[in-house]
C-alpha atoms as a PDB file:
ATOM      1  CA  UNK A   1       0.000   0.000   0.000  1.00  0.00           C
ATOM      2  CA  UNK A   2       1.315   3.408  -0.875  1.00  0.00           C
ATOM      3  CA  UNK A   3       2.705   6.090   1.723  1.00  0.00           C
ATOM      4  CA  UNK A   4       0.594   9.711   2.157  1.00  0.00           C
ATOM      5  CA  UNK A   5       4.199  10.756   0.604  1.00  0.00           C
ATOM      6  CA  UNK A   6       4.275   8.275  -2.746  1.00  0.00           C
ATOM      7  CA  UNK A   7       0.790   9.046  -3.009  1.00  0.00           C
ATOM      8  CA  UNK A   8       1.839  12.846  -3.366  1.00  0.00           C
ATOM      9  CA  UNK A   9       4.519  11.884  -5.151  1.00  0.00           C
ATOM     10  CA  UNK A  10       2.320  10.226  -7.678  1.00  0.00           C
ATOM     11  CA  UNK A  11       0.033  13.047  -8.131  1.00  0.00           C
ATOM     12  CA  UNK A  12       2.641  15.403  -8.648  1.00  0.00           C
ATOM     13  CA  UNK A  13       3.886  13.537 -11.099  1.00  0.00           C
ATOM     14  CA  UNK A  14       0.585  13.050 -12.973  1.00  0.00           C
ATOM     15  CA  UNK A  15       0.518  17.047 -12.992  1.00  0.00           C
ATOM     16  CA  UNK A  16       3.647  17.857 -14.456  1.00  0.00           C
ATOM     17  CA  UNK A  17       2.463  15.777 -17.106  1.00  0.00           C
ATOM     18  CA  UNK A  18      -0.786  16.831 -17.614  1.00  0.00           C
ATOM     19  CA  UNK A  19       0.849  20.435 -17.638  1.00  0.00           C
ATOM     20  CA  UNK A  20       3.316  18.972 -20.225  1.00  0.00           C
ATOM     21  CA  UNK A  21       1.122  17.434 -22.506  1.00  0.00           C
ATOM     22  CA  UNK A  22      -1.082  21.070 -22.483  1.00  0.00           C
ATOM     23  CA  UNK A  23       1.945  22.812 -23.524  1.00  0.00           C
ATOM     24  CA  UNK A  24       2.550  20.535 -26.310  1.00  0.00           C
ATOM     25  CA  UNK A  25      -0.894  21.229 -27.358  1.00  0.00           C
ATOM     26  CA  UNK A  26      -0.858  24.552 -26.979  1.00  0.00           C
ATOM     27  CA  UNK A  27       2.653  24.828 -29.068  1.00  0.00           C
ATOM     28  CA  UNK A  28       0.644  22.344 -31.997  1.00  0.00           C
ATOM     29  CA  UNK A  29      -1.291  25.435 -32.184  1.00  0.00           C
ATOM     30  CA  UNK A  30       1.485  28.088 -32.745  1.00  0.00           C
ATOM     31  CA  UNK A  31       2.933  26.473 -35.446  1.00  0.00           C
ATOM     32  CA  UNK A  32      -0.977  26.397 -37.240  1.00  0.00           C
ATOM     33  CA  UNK A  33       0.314  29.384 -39.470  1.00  0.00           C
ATOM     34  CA  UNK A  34       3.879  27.680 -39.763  1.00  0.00           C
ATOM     35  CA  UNK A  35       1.830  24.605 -41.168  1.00  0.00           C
ATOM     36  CA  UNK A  36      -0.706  26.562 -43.781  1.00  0.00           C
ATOM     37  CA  UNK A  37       2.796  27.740 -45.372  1.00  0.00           C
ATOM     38  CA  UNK A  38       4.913  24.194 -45.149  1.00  0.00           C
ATOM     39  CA  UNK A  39       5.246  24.502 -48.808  1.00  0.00           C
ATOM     40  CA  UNK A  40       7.990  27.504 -47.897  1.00  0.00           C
ATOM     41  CA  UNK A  41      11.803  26.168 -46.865  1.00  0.00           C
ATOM     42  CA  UNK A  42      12.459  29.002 -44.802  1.00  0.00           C
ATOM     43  CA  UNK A  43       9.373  30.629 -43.005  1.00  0.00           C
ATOM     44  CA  UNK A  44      10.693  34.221 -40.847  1.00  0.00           C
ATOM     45  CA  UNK A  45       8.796  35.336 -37.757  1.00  0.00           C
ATOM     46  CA  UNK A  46       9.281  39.108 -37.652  1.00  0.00           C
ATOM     47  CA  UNK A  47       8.391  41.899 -34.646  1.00  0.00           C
ATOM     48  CA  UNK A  48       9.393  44.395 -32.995  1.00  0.00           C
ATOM     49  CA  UNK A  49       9.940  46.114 -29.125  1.00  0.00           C
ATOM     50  CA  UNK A  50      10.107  49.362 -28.041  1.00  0.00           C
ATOM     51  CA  UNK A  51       7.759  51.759 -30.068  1.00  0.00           C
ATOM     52  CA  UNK A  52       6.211  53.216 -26.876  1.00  0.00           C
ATOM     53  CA  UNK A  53       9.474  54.134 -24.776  1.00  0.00           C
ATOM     54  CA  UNK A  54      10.715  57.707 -23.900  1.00  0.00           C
ATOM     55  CA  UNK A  55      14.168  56.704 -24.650  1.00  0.00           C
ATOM     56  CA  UNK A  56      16.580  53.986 -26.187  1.00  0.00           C
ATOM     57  CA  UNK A  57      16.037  52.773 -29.969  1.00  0.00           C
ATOM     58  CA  UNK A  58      13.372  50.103 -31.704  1.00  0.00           C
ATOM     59  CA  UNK A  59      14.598  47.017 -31.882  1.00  0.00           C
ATOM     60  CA  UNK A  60      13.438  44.025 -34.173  1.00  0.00           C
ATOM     61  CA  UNK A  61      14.082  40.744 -34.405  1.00  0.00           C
ATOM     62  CA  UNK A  62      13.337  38.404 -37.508  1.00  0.00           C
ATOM     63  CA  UNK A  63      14.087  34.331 -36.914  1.00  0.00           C
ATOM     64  CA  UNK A  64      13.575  31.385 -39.248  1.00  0.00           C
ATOM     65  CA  UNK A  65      12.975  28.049 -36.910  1.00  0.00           C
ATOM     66  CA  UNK A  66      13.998  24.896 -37.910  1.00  0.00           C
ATOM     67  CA  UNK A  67      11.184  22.817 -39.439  1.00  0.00           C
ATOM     68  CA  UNK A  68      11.603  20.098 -37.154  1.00  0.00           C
ATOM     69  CA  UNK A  69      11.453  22.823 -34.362  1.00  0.00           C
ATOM     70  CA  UNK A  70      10.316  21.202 -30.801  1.00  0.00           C
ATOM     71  CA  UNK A  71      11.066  24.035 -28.918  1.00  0.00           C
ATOM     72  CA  UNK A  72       8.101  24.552 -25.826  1.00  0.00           C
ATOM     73  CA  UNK A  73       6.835  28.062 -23.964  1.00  0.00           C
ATOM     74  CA  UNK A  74       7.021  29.938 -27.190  1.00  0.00           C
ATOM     75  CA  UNK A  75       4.877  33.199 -26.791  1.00  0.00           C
ATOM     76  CA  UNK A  76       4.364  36.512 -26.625  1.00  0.00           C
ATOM     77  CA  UNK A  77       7.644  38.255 -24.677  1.00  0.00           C
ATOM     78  CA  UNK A  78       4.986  40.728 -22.561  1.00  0.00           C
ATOM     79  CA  UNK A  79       3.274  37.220 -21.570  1.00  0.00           C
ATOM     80  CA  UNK A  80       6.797  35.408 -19.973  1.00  0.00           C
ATOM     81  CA  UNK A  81       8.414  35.873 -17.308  1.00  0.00           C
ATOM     82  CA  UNK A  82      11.794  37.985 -17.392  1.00  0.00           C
ATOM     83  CA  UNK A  83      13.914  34.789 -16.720  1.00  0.00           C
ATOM     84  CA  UNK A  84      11.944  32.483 -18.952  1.00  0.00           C
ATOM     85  CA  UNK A  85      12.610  34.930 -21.810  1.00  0.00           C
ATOM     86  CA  UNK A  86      16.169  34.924 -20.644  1.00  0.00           C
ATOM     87  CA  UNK A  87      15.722  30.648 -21.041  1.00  0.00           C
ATOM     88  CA  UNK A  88      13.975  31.057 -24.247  1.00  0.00           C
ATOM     89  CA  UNK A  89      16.621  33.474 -25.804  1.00  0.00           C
ATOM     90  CA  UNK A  90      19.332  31.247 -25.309  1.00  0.00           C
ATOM     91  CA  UNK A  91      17.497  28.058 -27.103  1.00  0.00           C
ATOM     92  CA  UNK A  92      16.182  30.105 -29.726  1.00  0.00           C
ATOM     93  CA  UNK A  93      19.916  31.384 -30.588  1.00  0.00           C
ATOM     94  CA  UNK A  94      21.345  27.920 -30.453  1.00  0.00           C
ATOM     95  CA  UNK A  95      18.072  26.168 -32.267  1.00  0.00           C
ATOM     96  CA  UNK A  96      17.537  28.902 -35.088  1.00  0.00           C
ATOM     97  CA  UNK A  97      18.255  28.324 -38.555  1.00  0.00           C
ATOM     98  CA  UNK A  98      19.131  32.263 -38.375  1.00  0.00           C
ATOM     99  CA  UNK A  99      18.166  35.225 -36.230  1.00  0.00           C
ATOM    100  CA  UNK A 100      18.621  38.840 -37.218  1.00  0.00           C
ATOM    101  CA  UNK A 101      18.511  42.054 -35.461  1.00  0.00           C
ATOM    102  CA  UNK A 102      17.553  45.281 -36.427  1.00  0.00           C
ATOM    103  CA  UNK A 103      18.060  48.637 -33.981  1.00  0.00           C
ATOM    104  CA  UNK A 104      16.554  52.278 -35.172  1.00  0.00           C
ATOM    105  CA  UNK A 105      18.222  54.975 -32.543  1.00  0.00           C
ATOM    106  CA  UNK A 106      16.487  57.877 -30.932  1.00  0.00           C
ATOM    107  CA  UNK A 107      17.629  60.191 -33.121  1.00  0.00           C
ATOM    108  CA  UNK A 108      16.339  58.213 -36.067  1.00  0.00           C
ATOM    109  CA  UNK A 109      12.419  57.909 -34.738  1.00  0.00           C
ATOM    110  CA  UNK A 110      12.441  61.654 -33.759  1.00  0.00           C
ATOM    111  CA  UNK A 111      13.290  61.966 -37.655  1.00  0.00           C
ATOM    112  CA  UNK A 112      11.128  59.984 -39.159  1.00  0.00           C
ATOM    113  CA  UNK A 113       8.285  58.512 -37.019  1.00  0.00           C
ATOM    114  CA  UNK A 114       8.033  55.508 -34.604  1.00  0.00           C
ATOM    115  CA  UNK A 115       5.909  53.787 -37.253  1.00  0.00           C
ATOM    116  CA  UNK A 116       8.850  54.373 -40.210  1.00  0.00           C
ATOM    117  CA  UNK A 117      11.456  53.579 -37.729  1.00  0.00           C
ATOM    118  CA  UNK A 118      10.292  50.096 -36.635  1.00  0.00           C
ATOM    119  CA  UNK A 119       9.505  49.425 -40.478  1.00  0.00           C
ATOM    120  CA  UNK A 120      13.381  50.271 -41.273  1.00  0.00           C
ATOM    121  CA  UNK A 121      14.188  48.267 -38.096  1.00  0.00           C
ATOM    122  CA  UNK A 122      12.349  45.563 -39.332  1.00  0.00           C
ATOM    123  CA  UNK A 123      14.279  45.605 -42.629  1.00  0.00           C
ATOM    124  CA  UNK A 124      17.654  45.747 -40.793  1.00  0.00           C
ATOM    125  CA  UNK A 125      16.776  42.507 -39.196  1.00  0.00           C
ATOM    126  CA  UNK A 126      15.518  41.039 -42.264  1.00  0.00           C
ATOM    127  CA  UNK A 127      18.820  42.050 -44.040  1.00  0.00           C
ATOM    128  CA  UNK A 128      20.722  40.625 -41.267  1.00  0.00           C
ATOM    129  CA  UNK A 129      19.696  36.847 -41.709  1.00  0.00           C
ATOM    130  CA  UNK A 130      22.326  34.633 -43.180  1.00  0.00           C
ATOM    131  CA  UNK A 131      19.341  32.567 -45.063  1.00  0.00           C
ATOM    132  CA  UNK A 132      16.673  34.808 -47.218  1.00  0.00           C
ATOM    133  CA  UNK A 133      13.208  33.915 -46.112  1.00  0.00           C
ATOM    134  CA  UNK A 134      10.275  32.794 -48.424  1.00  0.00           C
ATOM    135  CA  UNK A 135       7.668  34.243 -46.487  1.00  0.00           C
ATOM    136  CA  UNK A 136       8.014  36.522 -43.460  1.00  0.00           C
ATOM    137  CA  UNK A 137       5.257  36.046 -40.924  1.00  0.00           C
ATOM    138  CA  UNK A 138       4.654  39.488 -39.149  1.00  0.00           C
ATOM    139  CA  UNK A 139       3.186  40.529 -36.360  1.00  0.00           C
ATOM    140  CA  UNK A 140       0.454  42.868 -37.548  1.00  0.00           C
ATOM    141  CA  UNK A 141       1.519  45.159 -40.334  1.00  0.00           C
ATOM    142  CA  UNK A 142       3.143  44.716 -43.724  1.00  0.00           C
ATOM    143  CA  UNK A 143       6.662  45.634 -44.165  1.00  0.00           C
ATOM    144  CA  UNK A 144       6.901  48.760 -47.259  1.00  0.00           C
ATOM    145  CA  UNK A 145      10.254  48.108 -49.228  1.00  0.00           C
ATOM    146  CA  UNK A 146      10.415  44.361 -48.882  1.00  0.00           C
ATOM    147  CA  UNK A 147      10.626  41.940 -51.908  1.00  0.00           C
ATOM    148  CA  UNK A 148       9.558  38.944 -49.587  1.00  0.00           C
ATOM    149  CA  UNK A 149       5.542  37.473 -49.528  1.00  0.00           C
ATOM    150  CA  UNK A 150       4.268  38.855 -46.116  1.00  0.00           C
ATOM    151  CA  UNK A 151       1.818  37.736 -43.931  1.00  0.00           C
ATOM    152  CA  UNK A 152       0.568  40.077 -41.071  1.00  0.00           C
ATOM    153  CA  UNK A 153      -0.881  38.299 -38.301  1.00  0.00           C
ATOM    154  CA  UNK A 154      -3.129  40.491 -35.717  1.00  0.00           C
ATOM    155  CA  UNK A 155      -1.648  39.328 -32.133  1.00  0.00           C
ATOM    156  CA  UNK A 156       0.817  37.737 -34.149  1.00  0.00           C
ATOM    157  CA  UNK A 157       3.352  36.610 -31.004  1.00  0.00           C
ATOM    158  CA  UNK A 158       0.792  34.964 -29.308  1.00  0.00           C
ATOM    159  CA  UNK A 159      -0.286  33.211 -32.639  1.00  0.00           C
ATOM    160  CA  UNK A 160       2.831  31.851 -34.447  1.00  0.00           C
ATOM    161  CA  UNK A 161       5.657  30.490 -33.283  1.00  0.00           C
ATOM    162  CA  UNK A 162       8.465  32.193 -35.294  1.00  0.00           C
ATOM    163  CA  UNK A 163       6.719  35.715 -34.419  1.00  0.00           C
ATOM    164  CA  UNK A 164       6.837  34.656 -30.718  1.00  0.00           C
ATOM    165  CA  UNK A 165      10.407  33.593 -31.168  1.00  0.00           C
ATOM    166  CA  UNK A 166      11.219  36.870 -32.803  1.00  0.00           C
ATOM    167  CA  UNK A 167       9.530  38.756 -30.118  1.00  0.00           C
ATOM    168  CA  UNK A 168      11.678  37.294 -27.806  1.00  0.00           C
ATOM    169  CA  UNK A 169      15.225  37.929 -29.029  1.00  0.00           C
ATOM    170  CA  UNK A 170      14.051  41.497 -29.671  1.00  0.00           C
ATOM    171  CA  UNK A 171      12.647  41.824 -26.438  1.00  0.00           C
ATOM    172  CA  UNK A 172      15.942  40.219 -24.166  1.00  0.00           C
ATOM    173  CA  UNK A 173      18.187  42.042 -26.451  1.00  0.00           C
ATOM    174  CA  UNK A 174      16.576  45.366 -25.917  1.00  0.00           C
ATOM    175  CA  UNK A 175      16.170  44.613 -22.050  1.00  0.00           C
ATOM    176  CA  UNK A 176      19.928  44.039 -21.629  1.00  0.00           C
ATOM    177  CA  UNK A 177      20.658  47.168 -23.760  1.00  0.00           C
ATOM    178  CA  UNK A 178      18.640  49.593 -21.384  1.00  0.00           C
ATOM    179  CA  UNK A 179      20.240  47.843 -18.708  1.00  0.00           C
ATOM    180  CA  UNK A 180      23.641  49.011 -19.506  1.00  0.00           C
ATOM    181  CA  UNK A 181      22.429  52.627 -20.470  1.00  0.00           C
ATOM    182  CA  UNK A 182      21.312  53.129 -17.313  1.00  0.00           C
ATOM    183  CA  UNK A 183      25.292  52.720 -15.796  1.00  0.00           C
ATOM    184  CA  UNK A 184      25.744  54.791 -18.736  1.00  0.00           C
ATOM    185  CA  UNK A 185      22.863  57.546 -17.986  1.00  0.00           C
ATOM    186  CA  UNK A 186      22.069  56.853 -14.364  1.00  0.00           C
ATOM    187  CA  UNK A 187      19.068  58.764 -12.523  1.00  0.00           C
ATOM    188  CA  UNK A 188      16.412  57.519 -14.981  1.00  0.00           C
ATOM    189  CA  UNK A 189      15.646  54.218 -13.536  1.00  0.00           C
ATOM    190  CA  UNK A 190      16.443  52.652 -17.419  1.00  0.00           C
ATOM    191  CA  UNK A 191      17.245  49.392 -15.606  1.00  0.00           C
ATOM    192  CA  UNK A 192      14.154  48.790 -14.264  1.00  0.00           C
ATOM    193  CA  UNK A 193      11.708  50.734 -16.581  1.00  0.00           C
ATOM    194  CA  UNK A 194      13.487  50.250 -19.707  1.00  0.00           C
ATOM    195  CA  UNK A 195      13.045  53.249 -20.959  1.00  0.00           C
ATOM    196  CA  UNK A 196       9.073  53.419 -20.718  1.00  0.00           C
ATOM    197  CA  UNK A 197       7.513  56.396 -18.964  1.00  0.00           C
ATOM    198  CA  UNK A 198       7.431  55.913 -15.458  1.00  0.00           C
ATOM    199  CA  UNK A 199       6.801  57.729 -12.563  1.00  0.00           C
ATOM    200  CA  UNK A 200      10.722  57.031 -11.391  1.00  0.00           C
ATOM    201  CA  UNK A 201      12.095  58.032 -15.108  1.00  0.00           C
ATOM    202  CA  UNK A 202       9.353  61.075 -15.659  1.00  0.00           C
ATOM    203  CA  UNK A 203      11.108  62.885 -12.145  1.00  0.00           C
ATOM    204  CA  UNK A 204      14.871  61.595 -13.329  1.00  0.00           C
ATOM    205  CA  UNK A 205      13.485  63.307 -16.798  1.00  0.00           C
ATOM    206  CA  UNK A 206      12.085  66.673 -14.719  1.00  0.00           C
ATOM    207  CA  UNK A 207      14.989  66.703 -12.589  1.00  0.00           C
ATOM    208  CA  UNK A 208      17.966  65.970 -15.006  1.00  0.00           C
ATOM    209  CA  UNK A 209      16.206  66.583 -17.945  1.00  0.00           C
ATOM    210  CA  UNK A 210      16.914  64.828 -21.370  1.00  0.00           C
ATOM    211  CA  UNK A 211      20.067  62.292 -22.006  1.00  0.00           C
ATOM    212  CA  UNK A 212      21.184  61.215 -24.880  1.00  0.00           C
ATOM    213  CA  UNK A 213      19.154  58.434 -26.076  1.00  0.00           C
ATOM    214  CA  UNK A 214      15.888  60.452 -24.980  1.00  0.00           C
ATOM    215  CA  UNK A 215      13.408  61.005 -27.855  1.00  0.00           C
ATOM    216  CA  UNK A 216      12.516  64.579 -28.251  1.00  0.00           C
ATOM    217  CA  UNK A 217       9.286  64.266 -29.940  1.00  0.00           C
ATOM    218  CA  UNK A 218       8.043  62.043 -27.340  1.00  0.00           C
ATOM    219  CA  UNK A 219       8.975  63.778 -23.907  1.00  0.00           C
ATOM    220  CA  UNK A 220       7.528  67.569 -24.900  1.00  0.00           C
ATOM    221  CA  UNK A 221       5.158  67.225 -22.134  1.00  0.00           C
ATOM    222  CA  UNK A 222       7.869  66.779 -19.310  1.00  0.00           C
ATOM    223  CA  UNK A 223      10.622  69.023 -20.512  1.00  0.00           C
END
């Protein structure tokens, strides 16, 4: 007859795998738009972090998984947990077929527009992959100036895999960035805020005022 503490045991057991099996489920259905596309060799998740930050640049990511990709916990960067994305970085960066990055400074967006600068970050990353996609897979808008079949996907990172995956490396490689522009510009709270508006970085902003990698056209209202 089982112990109170195999009995435990057991049932913790059965609910790791229950919990395991939903995943596996759950990442069947992130690769649904992955699937309607199998025809294409190399399918490229693209998105983007950092449009709505007072400071720091736009960064995107574009990644082409492997087909045979088994990778688990793929899904929107806001939705994870800082050191799951950390977790999920490193697998996607050792599992990819190829991962590029794209980064649009401050300067850049106050020049042109958040909405052109994450389109030329976009095609940065794009540029920076060391295989050329046959489809990109985007998360929400279509990409001007690219010569690649696009697909935008509304909620895309929670939806597709490779957008999820691409939302992650921009997302980790952004976070670490802010993190060392706050030793850099200290009195902003960068590190913890990354770069978002704050309470903490709004009084660093009213206090010190701008930095360097502040954007002008979006801190009027403080300055």
């Amino acid at each position: 007859m089982a112990t109170k503490a195999e009995e435990a045991r057991i049932e913790r057991e059965r609910k790791k795998a229950e919990k395991l099996e939903a995943e596996k489920k759950r990442m069947y259905g992130m690769f649904t738009y992955e699937r309607e596309h199998s025809g294409c060799a190399f399918i490229c998740g693209i998105d983007e972090v950092g449009r709505g930050p007072f400071a720091g640049p736009v960064v995107a990511g574009a990644v082409i998984l492997p087909k045979d990709c088994d990778l688990l916990y793929l899904n929107d960067s806001k939705k994870l947990s800082e050191k799951k994305r950390e977790e999920l970085f490193e697998a996607i960066m050792e599992n990819a077929v190829s991962v590029g990055l794209g980064f649009v400074d401050n300067e850049r967006i106050d020049e042109i527009n958040i909405l052109n600068a994450t389109y030329e970050a976009m095609r940065q990353a794009i540029s920076k992959l060391t295989q050329k996609p046959d489809i990109l897979l985007n998360d929400a808008v279509t990409i001007p100036g690219v010569d690649i079949p696009q697909v935008p996907i509304i909620k895309g990172d929670a939806k597709s895999a490779s957008i999820a995956a691409a939302s992650i490396v921009a997302k980790v490689t952004r976070d670490r960035l802010m993190v060392e522009m706050d030793e850099k510009y200290p009195g902003y709270d960068f590190a913890s805020n990354k770069g978002y508006g704050t309470a903490a970085h709004i009084e660093g902003l009213k206090k010190l005022g701008p930095c360097q990698i502040h954007r002008r056209s979006f801190i009027a209202n403080y300055v």
